[in-house]
N, C-alpha and C. Protein backbone atom coordinates (compact mmCIF):
# COMPACT_ATOMS: atom_id res chain seq x y z
N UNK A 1 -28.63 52.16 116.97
CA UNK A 1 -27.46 51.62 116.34
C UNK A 1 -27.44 50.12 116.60
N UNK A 2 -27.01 49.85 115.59
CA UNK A 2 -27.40 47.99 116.06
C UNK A 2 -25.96 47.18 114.76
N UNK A 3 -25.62 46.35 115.56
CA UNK A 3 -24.37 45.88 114.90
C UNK A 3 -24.18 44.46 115.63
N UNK A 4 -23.86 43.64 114.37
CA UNK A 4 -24.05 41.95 115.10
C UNK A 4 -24.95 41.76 116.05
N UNK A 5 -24.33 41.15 117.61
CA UNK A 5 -25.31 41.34 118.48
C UNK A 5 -25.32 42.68 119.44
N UNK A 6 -25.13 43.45 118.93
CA UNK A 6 -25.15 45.01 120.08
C UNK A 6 -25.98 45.50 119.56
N UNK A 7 -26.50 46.28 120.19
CA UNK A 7 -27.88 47.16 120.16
C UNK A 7 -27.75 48.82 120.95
N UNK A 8 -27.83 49.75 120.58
CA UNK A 8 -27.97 50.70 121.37
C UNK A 8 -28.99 52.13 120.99
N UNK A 9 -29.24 52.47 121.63
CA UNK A 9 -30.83 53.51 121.43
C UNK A 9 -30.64 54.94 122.45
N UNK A 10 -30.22 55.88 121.37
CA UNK A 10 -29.94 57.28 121.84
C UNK A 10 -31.14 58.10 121.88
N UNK A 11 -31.49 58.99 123.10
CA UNK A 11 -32.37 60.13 122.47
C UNK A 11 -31.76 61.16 121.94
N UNK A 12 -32.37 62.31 120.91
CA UNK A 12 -32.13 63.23 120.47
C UNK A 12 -32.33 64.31 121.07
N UNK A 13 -32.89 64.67 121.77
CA UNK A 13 -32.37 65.97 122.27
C UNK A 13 -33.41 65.30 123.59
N UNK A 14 -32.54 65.90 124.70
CA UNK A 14 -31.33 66.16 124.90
C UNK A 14 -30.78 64.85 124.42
N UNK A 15 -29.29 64.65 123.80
CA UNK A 15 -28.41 63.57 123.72
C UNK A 15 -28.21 62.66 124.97
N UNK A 16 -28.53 61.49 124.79
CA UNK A 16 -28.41 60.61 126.27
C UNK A 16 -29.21 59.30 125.59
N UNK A 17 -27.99 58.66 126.19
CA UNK A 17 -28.43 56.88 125.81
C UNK A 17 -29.85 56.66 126.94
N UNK A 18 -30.71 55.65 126.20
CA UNK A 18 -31.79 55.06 126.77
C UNK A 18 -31.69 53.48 126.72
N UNK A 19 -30.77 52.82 125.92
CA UNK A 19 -30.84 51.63 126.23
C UNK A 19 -29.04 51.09 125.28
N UNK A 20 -29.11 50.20 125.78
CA UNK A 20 -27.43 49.65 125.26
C UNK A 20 -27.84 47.93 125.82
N UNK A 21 -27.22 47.36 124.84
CA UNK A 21 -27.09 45.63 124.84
C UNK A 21 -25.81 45.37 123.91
N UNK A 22 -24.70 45.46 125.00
CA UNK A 22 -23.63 45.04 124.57
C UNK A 22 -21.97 45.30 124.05
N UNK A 23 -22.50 47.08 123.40
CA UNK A 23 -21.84 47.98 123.42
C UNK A 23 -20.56 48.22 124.28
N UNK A 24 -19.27 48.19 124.38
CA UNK A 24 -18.55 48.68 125.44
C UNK A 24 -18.72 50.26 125.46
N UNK A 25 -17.78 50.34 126.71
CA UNK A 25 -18.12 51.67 126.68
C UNK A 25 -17.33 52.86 125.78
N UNK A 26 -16.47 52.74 125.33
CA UNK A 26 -15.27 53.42 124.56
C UNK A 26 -16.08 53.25 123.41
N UNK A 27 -16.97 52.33 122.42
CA UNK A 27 -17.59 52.58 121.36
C UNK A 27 -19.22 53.50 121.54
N UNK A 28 -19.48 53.26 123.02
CA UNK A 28 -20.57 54.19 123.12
C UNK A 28 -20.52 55.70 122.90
N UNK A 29 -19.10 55.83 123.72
CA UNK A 29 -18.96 57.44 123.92
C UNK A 29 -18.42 57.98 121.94
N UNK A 30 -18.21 56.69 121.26
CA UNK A 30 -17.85 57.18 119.76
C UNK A 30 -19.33 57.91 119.25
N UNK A 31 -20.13 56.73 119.75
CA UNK A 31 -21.78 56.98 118.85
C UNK A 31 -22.40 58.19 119.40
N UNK A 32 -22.08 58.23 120.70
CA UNK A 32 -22.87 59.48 121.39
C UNK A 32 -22.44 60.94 120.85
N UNK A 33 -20.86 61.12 120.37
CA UNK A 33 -20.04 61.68 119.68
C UNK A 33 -20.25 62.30 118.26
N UNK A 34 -21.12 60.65 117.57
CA UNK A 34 -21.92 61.34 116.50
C UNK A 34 -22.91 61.73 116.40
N UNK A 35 -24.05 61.60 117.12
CA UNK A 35 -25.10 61.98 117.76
C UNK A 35 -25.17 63.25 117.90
N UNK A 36 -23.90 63.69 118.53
CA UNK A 36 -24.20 65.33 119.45
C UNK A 36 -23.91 65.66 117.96
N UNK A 37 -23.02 65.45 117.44
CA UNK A 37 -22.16 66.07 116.04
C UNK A 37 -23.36 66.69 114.83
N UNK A 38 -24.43 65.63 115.23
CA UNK A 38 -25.31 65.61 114.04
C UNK A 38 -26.81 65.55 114.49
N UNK A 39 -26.51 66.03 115.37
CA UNK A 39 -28.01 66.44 116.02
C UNK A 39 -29.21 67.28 115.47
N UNK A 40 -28.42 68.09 115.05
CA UNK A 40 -29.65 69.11 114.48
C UNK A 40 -30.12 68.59 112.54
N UNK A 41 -28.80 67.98 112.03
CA UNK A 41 -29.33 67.34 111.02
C UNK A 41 -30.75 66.22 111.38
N UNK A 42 -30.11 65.34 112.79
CA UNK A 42 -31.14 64.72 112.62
C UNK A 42 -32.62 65.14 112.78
N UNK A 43 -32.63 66.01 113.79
CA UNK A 43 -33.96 66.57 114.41
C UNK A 43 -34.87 67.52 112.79
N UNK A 44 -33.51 67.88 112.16
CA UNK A 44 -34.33 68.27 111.08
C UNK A 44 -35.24 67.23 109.90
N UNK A 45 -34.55 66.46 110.10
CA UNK A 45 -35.17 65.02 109.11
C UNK A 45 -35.82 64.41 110.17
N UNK A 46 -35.83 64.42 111.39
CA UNK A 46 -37.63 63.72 112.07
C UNK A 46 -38.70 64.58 112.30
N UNK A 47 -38.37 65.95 112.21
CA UNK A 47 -39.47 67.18 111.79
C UNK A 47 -39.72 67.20 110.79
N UNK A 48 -38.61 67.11 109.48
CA UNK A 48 -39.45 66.85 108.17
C UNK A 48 -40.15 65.45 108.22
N UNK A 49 -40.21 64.68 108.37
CA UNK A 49 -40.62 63.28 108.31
C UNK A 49 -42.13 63.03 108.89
N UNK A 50 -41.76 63.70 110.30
CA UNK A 50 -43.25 63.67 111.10
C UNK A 50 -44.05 64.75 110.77
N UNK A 51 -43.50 66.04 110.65
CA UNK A 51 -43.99 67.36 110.64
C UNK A 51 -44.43 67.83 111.32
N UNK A 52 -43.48 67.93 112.85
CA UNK A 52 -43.73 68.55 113.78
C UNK A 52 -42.56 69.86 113.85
């Protein structure tokens, strides 16, 4: 997620931040929020993508 100067980099499973530049924390726990929400959408579109 990257916005002006913030930067932040979630893994997908398990859900858990790996890097943040700038982010407070009340907008992190929003993104992490959508993350968990939409997890399996995503994992399905980087398995279709990679084809693993």
């Amino acid at each position: 997620m990257d916005r002006d100067d913030c930067s932040a980099k979630f893994w997908i499973q398990p859900v858990g931040l790996a890097r943040n530049i700038g982010f407070p924390a009340y907008e992190l726990r929003k993104i992490r929020a959508i993350v968990e929400s939409n997890q399996t959408a995503f994992l399905e579109a980087w398995n279709g993508y990679f084809g693993t």
